[in-house]
Protein backbone atom coordinates (compact mmCIF):
# COMPACT_ATOMS: atom_id res chain seq x y z
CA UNK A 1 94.68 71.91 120.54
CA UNK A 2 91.73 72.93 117.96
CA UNK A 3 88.58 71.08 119.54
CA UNK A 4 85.69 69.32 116.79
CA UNK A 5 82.62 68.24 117.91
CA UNK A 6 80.96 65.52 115.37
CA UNK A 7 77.47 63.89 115.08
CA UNK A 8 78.38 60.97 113.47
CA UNK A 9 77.28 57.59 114.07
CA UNK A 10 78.70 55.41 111.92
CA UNK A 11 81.80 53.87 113.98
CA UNK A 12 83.90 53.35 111.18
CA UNK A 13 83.71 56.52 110.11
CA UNK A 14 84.25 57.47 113.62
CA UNK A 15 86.99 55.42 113.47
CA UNK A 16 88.48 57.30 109.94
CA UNK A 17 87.80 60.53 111.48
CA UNK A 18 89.86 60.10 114.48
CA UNK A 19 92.91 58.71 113.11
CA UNK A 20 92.88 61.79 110.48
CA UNK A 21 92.23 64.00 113.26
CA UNK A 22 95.29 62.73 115.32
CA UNK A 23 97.24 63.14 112.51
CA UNK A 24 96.68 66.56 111.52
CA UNK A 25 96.29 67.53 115.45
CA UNK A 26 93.09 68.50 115.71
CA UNK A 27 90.69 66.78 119.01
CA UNK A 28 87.66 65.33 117.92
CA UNK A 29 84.71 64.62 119.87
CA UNK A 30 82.10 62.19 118.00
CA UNK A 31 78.68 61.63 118.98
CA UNK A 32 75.84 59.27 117.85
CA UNK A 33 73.30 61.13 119.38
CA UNK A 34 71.84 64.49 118.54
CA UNK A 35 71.12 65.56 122.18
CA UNK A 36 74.68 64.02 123.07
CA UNK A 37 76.53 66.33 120.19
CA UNK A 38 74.36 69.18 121.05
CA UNK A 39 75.52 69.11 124.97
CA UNK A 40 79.13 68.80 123.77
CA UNK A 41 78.56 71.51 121.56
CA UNK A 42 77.22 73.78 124.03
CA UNK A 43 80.98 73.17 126.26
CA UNK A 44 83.67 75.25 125.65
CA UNK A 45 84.04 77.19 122.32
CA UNK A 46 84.80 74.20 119.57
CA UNK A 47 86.65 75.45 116.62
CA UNK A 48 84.10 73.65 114.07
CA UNK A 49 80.79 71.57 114.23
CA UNK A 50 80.45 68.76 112.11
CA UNK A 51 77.26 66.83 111.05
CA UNK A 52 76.59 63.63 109.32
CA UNK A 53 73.21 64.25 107.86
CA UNK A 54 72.42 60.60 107.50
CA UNK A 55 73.12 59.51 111.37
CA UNK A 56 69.90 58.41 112.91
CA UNK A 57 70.31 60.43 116.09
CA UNK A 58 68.43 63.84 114.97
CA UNK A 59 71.00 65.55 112.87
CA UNK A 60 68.68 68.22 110.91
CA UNK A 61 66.85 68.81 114.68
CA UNK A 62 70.42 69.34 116.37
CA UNK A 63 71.01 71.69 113.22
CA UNK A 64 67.66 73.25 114.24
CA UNK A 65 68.60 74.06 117.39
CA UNK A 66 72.00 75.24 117.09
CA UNK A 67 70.24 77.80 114.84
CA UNK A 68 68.05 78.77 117.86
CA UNK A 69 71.06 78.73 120.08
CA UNK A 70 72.35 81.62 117.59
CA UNK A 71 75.50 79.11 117.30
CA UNK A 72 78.69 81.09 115.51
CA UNK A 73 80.62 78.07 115.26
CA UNK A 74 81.38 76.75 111.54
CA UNK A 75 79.32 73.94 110.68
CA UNK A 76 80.17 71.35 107.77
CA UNK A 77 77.47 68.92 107.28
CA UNK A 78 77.91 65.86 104.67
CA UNK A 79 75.60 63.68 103.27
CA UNK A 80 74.63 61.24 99.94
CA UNK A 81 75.32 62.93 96.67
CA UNK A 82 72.14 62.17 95.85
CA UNK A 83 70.10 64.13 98.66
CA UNK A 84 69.79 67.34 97.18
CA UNK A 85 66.64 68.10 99.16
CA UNK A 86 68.13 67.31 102.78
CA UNK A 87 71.34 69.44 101.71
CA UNK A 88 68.95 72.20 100.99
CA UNK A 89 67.44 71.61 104.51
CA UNK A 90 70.92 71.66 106.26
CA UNK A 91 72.06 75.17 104.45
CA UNK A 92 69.05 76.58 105.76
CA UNK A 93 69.30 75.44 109.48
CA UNK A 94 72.54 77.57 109.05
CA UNK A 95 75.37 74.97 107.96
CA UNK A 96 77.96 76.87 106.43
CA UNK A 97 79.42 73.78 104.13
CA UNK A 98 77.16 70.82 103.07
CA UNK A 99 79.71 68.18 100.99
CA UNK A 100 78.64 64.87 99.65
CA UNK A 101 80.33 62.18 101.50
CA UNK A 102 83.26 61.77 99.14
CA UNK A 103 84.40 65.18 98.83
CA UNK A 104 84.12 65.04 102.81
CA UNK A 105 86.28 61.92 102.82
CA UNK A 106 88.34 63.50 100.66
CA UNK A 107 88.84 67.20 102.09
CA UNK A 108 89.02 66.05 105.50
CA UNK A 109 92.52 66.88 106.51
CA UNK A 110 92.10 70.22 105.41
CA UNK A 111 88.75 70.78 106.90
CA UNK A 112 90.33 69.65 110.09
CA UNK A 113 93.66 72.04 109.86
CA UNK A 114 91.35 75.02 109.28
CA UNK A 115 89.88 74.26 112.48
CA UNK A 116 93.11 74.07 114.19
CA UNK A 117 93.90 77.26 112.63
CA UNK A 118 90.56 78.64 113.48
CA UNK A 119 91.95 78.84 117.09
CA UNK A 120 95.49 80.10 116.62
């Protein structure tokens, strides 16, 4: 089973993320910590890295140092619509895919499948 490890700290989303995650297949590891996500990051090989760029636990420092950590993993980062400078910021501590929250919301079945079939 595809692995996703998620710095998110909003339990409701949490919660949202989970049940789509069950559905489609996919485990999913969420975090409200940036050190926390980081360590989970760092075990095993997940198939994608995902960051909620508004969760108070460090998310543009984990970013940061998964960048130093030469991290090869896909990263999708969402945020407010409206945050075009700390979208900017995430794209250049190396997230692949930065999404406003909707489209997120919205796209998150598929983002999860293509992790599962990241690892087929």
């Amino acid at each position: 089973m595809a692995r996703v490890v998620a710095l998110v700290d909003d339990i409701f989303f949490q919660a949202k993320m989970l049940e789509t995650a069950r559905q489609v297949g996919v485990e999913v590891e969420t975090y409200s910590t940036g050190d926390a996500f980081l360590a989970a990051a760092r075990q095993g090989v997940p198939a994608l890295l995902i960051v909620d760029l508004n969760a108070r636990g460090g998310a543009i420092e984990a970013l940061d140092q998964l960048r130093a950590m030469n991290n090869e993993r896909p990263v999708v980062a969402f945020l407010s619509h409206v945050q075009v400078e700390l979208a900017e910021r995430a794209r250049a501590a190396g997230c692949e895919q930065v999404l406003p929250r909707s489209k997120f919301t919205q796209n998150l079945p598929s983002i999860l499948a293509q992790a599962r079939s990241n690892t087929s």
